[in-house]
N, C-alpha and C. Protein backbone atom coordinates (compact mmCIF):
# COMPACT_ATOMS: atom_id res chain seq x y z
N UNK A 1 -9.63 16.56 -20.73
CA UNK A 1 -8.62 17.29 -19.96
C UNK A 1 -9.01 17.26 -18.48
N UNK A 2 -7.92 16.69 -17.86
CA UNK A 2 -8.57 16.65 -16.17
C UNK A 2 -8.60 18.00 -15.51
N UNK A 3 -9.54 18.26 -14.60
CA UNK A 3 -9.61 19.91 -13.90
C UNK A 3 -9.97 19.33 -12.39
N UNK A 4 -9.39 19.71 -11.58
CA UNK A 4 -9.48 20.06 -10.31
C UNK A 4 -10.06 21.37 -9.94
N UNK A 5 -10.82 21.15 -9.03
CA UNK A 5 -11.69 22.85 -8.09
C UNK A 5 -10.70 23.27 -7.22
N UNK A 6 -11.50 24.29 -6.73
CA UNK A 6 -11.21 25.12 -5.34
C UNK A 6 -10.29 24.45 -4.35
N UNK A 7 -11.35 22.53 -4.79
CA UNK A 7 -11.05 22.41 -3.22
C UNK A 7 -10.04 21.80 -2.78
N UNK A 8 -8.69 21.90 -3.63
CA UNK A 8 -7.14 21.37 -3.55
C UNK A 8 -6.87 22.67 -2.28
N UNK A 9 -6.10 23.11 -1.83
CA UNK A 9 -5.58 23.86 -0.49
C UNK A 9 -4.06 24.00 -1.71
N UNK A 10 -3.76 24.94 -1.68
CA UNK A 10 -2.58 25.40 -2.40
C UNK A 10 -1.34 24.52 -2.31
N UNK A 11 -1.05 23.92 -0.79
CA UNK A 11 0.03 23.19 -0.77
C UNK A 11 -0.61 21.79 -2.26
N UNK A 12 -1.41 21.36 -1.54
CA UNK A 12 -1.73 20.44 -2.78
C UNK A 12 -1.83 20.56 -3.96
N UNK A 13 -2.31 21.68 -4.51
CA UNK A 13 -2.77 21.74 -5.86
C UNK A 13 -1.10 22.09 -6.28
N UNK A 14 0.09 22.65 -5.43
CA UNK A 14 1.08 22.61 -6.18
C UNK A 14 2.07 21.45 -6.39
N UNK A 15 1.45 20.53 -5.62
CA UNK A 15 1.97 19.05 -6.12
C UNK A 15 1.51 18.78 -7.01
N UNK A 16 0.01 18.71 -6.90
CA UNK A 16 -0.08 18.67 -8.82
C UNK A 16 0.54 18.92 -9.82
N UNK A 17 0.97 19.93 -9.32
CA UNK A 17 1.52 20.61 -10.99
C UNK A 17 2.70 20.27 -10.70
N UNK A 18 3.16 19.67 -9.77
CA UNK A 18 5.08 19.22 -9.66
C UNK A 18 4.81 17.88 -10.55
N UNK A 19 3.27 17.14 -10.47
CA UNK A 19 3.17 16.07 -10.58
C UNK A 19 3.34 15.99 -12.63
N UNK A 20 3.03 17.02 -13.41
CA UNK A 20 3.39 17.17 -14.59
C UNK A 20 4.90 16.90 -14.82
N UNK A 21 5.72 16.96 -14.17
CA UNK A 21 7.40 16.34 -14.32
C UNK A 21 7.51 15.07 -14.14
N UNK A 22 7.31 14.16 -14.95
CA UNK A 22 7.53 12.72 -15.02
C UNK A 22 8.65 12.50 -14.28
N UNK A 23 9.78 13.20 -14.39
CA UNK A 23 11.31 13.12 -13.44
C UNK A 23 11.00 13.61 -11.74
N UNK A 24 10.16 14.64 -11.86
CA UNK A 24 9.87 14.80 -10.40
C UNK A 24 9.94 13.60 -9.53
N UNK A 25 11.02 12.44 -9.15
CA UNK A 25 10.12 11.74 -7.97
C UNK A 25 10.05 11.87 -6.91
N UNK A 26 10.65 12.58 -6.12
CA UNK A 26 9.74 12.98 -4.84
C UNK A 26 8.51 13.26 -4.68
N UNK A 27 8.05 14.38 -6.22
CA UNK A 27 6.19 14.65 -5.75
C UNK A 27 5.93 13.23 -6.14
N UNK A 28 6.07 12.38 -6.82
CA UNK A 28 5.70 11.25 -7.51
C UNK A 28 5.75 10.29 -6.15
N UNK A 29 6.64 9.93 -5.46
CA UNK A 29 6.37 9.45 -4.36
C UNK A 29 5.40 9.44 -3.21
N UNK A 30 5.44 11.16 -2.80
CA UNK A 30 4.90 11.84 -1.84
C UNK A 30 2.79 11.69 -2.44
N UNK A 31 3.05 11.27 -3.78
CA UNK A 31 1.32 11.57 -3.81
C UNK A 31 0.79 10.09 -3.88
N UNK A 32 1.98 9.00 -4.31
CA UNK A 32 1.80 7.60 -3.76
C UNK A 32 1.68 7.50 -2.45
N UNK A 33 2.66 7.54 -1.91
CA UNK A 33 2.57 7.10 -0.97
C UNK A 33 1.37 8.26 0.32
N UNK A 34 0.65 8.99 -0.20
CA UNK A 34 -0.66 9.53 0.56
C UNK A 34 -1.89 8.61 0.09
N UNK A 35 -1.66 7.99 -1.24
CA UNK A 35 -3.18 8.29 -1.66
C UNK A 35 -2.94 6.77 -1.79
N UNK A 36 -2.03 5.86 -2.23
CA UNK A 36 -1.86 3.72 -2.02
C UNK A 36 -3.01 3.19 -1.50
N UNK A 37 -2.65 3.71 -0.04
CA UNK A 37 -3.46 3.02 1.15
C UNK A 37 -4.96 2.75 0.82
N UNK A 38 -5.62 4.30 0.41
CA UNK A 38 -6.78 4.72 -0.18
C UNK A 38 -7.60 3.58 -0.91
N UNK A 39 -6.55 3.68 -2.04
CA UNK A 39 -7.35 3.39 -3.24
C UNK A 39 -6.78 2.14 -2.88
N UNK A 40 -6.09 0.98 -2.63
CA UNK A 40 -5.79 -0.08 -1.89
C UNK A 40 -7.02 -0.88 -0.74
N UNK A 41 -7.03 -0.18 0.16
CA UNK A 41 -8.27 -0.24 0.84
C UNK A 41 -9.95 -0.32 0.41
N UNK A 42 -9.92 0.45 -0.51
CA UNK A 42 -11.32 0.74 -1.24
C UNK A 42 -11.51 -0.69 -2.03
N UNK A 43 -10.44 -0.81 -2.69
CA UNK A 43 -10.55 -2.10 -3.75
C UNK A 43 -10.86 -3.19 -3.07
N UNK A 44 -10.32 -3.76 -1.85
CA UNK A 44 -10.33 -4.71 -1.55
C UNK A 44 -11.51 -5.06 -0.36
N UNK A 45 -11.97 -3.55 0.11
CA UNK A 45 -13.31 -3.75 0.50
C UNK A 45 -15.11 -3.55 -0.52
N UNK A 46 -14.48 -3.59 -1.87
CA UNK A 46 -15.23 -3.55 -2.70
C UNK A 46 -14.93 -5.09 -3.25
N UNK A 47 -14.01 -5.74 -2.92
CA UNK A 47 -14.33 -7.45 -3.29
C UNK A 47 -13.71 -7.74 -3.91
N UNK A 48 -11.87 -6.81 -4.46
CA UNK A 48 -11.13 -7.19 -5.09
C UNK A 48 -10.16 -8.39 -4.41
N UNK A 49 -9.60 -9.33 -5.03
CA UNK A 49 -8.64 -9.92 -4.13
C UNK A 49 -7.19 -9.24 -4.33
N UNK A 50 -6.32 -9.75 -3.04
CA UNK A 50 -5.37 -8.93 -2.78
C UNK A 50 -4.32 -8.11 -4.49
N UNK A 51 -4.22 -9.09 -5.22
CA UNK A 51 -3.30 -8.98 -6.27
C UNK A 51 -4.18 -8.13 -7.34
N UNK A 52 -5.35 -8.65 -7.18
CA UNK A 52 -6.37 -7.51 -8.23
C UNK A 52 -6.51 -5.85 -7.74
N UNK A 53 -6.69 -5.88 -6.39
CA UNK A 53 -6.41 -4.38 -5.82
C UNK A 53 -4.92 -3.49 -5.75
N UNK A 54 -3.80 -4.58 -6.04
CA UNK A 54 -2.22 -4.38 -5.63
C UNK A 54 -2.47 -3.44 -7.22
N UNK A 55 -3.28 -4.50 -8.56
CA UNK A 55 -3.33 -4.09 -9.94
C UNK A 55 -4.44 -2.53 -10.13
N UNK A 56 -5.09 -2.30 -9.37
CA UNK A 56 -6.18 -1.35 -9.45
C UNK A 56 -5.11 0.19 -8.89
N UNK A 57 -4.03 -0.28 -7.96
CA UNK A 57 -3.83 0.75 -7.44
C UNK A 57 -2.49 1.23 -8.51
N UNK A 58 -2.13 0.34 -9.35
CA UNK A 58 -1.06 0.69 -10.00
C UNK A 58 -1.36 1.50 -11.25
N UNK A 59 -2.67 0.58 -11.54
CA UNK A 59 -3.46 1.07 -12.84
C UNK A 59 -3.96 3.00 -12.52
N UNK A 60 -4.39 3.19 -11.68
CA UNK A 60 -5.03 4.18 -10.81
C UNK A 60 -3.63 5.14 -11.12
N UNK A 61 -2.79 4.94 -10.70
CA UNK A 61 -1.51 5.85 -10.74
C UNK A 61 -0.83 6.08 -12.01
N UNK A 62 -1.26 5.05 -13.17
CA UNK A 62 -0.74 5.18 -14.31
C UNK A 62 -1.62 6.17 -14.92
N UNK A 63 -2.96 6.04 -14.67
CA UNK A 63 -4.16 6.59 -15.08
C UNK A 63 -3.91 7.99 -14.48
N UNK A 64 -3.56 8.21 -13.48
CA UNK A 64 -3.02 10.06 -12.75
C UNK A 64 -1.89 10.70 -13.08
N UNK A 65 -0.88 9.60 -13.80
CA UNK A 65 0.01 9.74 -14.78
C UNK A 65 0.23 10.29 -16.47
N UNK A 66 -0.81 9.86 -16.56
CA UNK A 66 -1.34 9.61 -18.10
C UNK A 66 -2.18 11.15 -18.27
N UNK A 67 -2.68 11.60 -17.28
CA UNK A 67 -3.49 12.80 -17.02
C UNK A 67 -2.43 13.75 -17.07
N UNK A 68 -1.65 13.73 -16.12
CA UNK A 68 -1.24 14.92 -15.59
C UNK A 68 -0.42 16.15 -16.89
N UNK A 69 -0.14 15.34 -17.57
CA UNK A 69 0.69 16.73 -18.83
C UNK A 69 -0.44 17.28 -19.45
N UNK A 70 -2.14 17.22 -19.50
CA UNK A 70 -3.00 17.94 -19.75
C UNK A 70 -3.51 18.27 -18.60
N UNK A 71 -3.07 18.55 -17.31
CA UNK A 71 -4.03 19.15 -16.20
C UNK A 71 -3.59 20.30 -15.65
N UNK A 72 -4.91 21.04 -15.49
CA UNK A 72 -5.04 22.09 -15.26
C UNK A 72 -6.20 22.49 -14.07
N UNK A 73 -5.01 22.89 -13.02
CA UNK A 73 -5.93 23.96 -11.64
C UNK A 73 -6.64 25.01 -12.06
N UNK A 74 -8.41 24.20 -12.24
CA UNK A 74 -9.64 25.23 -12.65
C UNK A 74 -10.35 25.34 -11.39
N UNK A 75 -10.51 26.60 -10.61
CA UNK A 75 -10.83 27.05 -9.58
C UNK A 75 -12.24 27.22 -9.42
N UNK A 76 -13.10 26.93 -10.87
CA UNK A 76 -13.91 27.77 -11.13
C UNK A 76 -14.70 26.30 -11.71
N UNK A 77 -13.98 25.32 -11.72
CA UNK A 77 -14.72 24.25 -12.39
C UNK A 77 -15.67 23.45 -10.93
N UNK A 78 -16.33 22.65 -11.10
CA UNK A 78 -17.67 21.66 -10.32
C UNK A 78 -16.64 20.50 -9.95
N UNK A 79 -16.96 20.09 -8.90
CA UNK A 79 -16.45 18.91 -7.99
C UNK A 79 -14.97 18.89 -7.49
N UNK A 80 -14.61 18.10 -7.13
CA UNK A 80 -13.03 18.18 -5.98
C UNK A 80 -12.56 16.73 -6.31
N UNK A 81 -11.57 16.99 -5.91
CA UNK A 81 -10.41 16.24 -6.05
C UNK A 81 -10.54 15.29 -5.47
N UNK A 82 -11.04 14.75 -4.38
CA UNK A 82 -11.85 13.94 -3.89
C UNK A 82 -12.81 13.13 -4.77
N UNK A 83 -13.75 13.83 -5.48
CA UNK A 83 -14.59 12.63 -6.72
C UNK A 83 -13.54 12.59 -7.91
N UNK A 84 -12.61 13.28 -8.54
CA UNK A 84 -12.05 12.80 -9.44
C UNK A 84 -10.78 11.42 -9.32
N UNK A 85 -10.36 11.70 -8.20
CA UNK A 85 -9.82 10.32 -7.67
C UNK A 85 -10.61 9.13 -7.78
N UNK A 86 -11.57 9.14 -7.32
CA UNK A 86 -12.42 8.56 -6.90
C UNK A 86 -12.57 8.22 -8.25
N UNK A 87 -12.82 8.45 -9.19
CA UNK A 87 -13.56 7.75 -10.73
C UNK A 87 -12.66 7.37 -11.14
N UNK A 88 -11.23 8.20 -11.06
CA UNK A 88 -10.26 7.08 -11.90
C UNK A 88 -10.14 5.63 -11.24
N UNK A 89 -10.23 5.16 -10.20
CA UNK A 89 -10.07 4.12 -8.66
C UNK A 89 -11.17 3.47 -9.38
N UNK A 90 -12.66 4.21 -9.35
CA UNK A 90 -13.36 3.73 -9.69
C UNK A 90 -13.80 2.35 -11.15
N UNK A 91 -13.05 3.51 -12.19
CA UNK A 91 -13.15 2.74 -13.67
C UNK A 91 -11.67 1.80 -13.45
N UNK A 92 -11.15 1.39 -12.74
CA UNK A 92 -9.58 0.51 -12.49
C UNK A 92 -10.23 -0.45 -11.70
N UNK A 93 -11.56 -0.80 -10.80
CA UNK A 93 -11.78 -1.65 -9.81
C UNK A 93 -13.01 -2.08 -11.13
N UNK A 94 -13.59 -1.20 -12.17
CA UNK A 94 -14.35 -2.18 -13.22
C UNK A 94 -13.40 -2.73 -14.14
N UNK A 95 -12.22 -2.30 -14.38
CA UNK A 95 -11.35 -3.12 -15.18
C UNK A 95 -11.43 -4.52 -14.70
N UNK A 96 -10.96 -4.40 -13.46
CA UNK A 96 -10.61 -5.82 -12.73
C UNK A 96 -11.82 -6.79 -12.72
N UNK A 97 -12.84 -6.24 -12.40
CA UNK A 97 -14.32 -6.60 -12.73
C UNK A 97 -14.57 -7.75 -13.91
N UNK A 98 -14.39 -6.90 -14.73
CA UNK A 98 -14.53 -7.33 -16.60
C UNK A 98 -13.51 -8.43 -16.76
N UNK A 99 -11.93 -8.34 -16.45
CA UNK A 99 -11.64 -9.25 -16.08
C UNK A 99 -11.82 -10.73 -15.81
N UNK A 100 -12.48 -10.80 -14.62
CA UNK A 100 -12.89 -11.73 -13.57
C UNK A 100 -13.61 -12.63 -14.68
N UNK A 101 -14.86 -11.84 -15.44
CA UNK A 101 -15.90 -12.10 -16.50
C UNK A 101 -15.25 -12.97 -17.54
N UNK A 102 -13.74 -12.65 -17.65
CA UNK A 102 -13.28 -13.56 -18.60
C UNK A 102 -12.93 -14.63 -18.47
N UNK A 103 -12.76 -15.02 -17.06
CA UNK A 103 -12.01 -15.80 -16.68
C UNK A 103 -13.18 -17.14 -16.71
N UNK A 104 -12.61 -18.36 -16.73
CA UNK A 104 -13.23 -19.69 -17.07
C UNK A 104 -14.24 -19.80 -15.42
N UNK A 105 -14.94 -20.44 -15.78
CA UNK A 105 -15.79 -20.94 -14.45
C UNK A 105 -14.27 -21.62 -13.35
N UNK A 106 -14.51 -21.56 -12.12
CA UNK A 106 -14.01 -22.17 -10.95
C UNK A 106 -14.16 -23.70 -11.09
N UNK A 107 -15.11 -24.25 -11.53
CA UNK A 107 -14.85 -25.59 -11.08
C UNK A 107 -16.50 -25.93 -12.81
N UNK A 108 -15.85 -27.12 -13.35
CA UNK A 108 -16.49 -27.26 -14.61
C UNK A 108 -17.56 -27.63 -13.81
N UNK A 109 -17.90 -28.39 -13.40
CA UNK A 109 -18.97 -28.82 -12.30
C UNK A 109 -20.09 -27.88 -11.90
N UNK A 110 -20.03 -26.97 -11.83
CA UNK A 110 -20.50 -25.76 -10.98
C UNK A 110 -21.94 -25.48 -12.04
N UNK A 111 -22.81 -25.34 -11.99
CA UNK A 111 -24.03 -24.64 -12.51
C UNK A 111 -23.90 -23.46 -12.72
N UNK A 112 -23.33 -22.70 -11.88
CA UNK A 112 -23.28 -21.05 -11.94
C UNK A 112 -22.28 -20.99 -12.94
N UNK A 113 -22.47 -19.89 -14.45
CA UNK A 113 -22.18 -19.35 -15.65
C UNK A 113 -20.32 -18.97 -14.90
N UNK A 114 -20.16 -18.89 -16.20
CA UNK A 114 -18.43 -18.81 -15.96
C UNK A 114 -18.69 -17.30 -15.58
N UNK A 115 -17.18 -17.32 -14.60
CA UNK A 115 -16.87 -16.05 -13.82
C UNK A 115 -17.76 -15.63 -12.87
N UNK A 116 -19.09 -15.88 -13.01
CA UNK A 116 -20.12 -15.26 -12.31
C UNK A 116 -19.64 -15.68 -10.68
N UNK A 117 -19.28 -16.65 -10.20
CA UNK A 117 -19.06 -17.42 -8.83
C UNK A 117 -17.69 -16.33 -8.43
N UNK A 118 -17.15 -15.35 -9.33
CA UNK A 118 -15.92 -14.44 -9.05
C UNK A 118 -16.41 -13.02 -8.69
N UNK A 119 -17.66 -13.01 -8.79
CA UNK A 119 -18.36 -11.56 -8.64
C UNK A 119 -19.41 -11.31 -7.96
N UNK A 120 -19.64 -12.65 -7.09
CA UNK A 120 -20.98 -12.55 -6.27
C UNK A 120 -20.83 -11.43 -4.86
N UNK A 121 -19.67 -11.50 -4.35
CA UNK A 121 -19.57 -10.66 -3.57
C UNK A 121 -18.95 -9.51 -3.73
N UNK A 122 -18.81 -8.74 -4.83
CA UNK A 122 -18.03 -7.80 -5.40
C UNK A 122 -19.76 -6.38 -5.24
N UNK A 123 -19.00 -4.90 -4.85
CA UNK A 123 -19.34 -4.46 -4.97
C UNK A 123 -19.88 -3.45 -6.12
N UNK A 124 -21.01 -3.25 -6.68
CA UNK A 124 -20.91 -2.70 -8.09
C UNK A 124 -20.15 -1.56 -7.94
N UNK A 125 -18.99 -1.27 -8.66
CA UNK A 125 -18.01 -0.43 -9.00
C UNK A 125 -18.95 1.01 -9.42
N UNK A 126 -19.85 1.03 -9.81
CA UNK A 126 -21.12 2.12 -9.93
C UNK A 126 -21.58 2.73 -9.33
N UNK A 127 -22.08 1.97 -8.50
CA UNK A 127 -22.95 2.62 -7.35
C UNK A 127 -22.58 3.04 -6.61
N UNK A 128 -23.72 3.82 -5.68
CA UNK A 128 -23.24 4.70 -4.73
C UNK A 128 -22.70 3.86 -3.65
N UNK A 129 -22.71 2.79 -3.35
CA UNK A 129 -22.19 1.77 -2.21
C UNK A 129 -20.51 2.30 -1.65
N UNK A 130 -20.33 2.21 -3.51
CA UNK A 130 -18.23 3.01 -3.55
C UNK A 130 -18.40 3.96 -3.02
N UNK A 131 -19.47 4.40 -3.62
CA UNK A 131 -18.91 6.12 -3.27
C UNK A 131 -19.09 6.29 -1.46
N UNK A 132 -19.73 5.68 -0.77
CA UNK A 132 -20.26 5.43 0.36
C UNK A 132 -19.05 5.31 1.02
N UNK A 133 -18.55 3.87 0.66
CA UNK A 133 -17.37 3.03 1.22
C UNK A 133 -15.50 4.43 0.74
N UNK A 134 -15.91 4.87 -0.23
CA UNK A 134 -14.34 6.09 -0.18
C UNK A 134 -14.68 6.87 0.27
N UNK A 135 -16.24 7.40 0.73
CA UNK A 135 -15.99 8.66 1.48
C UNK A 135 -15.74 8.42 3.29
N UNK A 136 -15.92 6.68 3.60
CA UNK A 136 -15.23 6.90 4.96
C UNK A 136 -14.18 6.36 5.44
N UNK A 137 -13.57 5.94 4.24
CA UNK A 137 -11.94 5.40 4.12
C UNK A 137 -11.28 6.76 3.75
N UNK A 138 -11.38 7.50 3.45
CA UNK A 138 -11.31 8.77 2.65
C UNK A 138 -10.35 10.17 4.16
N UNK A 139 -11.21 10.73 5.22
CA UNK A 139 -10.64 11.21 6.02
C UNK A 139 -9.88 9.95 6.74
N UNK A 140 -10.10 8.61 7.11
CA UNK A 140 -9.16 7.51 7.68
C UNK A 140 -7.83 7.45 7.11
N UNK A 141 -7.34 7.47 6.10
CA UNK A 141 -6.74 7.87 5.10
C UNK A 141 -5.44 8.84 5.46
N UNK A 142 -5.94 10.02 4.99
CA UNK A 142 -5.39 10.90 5.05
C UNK A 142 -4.69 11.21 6.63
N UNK A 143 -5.57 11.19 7.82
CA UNK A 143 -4.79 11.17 8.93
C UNK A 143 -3.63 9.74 9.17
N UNK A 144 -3.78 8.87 8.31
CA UNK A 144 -2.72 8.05 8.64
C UNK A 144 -1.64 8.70 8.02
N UNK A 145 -1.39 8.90 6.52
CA UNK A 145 -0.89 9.38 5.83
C UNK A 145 -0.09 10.25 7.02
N UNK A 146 -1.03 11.46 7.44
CA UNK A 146 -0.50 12.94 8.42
C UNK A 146 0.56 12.29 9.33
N UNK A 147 -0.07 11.36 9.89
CA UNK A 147 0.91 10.61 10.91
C UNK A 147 1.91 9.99 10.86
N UNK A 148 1.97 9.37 9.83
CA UNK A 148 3.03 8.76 9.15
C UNK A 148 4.13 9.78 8.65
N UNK A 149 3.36 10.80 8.37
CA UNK A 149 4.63 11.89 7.68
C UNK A 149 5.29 12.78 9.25
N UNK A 150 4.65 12.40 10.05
CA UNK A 150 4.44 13.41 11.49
C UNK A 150 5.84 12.42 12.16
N UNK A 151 5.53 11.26 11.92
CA UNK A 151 6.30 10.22 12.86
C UNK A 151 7.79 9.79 12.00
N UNK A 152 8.03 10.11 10.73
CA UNK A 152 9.12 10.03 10.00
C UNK A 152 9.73 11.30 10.40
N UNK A 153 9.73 12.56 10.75
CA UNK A 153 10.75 13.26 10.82
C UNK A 153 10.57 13.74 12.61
N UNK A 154 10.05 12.62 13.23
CA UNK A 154 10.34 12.93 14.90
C UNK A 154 11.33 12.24 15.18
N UNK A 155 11.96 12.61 16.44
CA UNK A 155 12.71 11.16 17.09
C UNK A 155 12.15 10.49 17.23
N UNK A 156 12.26 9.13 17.34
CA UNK A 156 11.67 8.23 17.27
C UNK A 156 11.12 7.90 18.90
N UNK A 157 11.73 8.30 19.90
CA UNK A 157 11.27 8.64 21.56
C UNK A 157 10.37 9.28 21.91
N UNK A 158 10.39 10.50 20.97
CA UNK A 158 8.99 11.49 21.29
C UNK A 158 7.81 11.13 20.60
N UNK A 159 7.92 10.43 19.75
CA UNK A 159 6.78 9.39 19.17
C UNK A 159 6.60 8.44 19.75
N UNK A 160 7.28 7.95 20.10
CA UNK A 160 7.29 6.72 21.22
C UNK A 160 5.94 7.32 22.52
N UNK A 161 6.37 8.14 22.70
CA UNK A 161 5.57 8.70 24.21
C UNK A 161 4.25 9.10 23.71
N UNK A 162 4.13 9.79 22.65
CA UNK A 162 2.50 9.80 21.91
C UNK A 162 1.78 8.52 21.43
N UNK A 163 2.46 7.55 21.05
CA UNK A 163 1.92 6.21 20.90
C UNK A 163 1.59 5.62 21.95
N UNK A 164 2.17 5.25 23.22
CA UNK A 164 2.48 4.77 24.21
C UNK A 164 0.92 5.44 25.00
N UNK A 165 1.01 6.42 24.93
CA UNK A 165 -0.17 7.62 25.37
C UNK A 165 -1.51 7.45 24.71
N UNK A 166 -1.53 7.93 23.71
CA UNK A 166 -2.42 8.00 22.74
C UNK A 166 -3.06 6.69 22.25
N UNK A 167 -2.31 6.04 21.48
CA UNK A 167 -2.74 4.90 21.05
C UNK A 167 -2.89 3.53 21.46
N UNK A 168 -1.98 2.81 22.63
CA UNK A 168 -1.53 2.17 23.40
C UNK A 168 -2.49 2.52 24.73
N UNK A 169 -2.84 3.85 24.99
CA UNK A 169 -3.98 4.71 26.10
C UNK A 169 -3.19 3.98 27.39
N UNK A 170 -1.82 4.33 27.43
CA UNK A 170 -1.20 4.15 28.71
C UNK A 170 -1.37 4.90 29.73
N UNK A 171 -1.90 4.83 31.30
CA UNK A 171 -1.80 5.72 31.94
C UNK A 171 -0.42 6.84 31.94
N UNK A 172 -0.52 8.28 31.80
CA UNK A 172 0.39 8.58 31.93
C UNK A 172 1.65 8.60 32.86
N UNK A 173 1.48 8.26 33.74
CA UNK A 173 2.47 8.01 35.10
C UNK A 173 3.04 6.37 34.58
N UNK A 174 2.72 5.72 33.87
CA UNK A 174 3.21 4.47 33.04
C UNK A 174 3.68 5.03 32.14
N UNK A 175 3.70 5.95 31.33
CA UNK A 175 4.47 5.90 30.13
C UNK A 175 6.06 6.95 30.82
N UNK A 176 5.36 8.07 32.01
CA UNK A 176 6.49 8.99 31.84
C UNK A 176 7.60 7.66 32.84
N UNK A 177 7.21 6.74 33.85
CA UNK A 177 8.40 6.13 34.28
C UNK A 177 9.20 4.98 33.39
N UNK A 178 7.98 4.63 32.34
CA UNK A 178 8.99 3.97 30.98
C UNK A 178 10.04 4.96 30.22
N UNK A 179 9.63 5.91 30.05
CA UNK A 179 10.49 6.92 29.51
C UNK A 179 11.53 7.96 30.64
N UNK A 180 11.31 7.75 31.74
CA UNK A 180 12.14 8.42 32.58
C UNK A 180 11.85 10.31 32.62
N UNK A 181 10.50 10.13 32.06
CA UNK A 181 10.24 11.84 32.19
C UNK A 181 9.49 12.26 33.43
N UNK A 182 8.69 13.61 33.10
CA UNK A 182 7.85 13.83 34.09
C UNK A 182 6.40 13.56 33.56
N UNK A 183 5.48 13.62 34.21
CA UNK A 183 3.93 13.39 33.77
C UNK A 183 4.08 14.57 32.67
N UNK A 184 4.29 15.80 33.15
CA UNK A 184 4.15 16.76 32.59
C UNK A 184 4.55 17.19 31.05
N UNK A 185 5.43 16.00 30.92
CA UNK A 185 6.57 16.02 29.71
C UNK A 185 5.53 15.01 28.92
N UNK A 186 5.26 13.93 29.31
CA UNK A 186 4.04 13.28 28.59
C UNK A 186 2.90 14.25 28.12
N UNK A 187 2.23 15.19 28.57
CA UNK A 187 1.10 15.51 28.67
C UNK A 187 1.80 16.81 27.16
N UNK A 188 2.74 17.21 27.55
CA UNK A 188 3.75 18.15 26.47
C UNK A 188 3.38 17.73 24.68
N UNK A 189 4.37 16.27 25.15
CA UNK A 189 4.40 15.23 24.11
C UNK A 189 3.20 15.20 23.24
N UNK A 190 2.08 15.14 23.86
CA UNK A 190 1.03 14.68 23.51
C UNK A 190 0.45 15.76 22.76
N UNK A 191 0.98 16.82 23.20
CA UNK A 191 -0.15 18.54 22.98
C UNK A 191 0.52 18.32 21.83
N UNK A 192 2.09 18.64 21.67
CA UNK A 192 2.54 19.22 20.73
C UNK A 192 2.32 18.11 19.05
N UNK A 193 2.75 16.95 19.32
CA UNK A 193 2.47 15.73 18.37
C UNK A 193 1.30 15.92 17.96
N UNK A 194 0.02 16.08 18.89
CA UNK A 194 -1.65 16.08 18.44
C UNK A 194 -1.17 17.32 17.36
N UNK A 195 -0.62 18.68 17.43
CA UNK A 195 -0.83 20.16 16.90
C UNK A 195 -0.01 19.67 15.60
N UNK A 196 1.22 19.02 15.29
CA UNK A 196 1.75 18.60 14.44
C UNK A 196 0.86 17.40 13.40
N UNK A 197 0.28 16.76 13.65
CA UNK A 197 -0.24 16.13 13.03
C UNK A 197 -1.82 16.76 12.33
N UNK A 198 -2.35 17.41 13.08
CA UNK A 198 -3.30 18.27 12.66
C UNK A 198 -2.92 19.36 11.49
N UNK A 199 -1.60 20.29 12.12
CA UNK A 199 -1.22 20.23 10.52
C UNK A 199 -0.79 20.18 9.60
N UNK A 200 -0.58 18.63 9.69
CA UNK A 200 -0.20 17.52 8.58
C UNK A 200 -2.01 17.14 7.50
N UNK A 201 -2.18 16.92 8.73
CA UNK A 201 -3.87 16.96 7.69
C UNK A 201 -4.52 18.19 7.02
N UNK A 202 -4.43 18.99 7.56
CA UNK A 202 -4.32 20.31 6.71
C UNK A 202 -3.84 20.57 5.50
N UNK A 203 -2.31 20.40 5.51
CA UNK A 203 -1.76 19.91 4.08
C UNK A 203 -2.53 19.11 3.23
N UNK A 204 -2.91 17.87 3.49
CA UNK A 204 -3.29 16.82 2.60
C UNK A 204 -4.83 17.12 2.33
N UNK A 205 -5.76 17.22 3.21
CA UNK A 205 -6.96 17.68 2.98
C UNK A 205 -7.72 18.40 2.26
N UNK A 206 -8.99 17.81 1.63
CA UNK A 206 -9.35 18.62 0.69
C UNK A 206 -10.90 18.84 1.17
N UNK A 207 -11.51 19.73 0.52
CA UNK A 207 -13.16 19.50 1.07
C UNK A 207 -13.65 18.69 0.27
N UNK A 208 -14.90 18.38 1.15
CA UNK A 208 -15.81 17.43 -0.20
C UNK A 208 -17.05 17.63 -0.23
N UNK A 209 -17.31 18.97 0.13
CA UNK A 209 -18.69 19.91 -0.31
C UNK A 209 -19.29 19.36 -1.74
């Protein structure tokens, strides 16, 4: 039976439990499309190739699927939501693994044992290396996610001027005469977008004490 801790933040832990309605798809969307990137990213810097990680992240969601009509918010239980992700991601990137193992040698020619020439640069799905590599894809993550959800319900102008600013690191007197504002309206832009997106990560964030 899967259990989540403390360290869900209420907005989250009640997606969870939206996430028990197979018909729900909005939460069904909303927890794809936060957590894809993640477990997407992880795979393929652990040595999956593109179509084996596209398969890890689907597997991963069937697997949070397959959970969810026995899960239960235990407040009181050991570890976060953060390592339990993490192991289902985890045992879906050794699927693909085992896999690989089946597969015929690359070239008959080759000395090196079949499959083995498919796993030389693969990270052991075990070790702490993963756990290393999701805990700093892990906050990267989630603020894209924030931003992404921050920048879908702005105008698309006043995002414009925080990108332009922020990310782009336009002088501001360049961005406010591209946009026809004042400096001051840039510097606005910027406060208020930074405070909105902060908490957007709030929402999504979990600890990982």
């Amino acid at each position: 039976m899967a259990k989540v801790t403390n360290d869900l933040i209420p907005t989250r832990a009640t997606l969870l439990h939206r996430l028990k309605d197979w018909q729900d798809q909005p939460s069904w969307q909303d927890f794809f499309d936060t957590y894809w990137k993640l477990i997407y990213g992880v795979a393929i810097k652990a040595g999956l190739e593109e179509a084996e990680a596209q398969d890890a992240v689907q597997e991963t969601m069937l697997s949070v699927a397959k959970q969810m009509p026995a899960f239960e918010y235990d407040r009181s239980a050991n570890g976060s939501f953060r390592v339990w992700l993490l192991n289902l991601t985890r045992w879906r990137i050794t699927d693909q693994v085992r896999k690989r193992k089946r597969l015929p040698a690359h070239d008959a020619s080759d000395s090196i044992d079949a499959g083995t020439w498919l796993t030389d640069k693969m990270l052991d799905p075990a070790s702490k290396s993963l756990d290393a590599l999701w805990d700093a894809e892990w906050g990267k993550n989630l603020l894209a996610a924030a931003i992404d959800k921050v920048r879908r319900r702005l105008d698309p102008q006043k995002y414009q001027i925080y990108d332009f600013y922020v990310n782009k690191e336009w002088p501001p007197e360049k961005v406010a005469e591209k946009f026809n504002i004042s400096i001051n309206q840039v510097y606005l832009a910027k406060h208020r977008i930074a405070e909105l997106i902060a908490e957007e990560v709030k929402k999504l964030e979990m600890k990982t004490g």
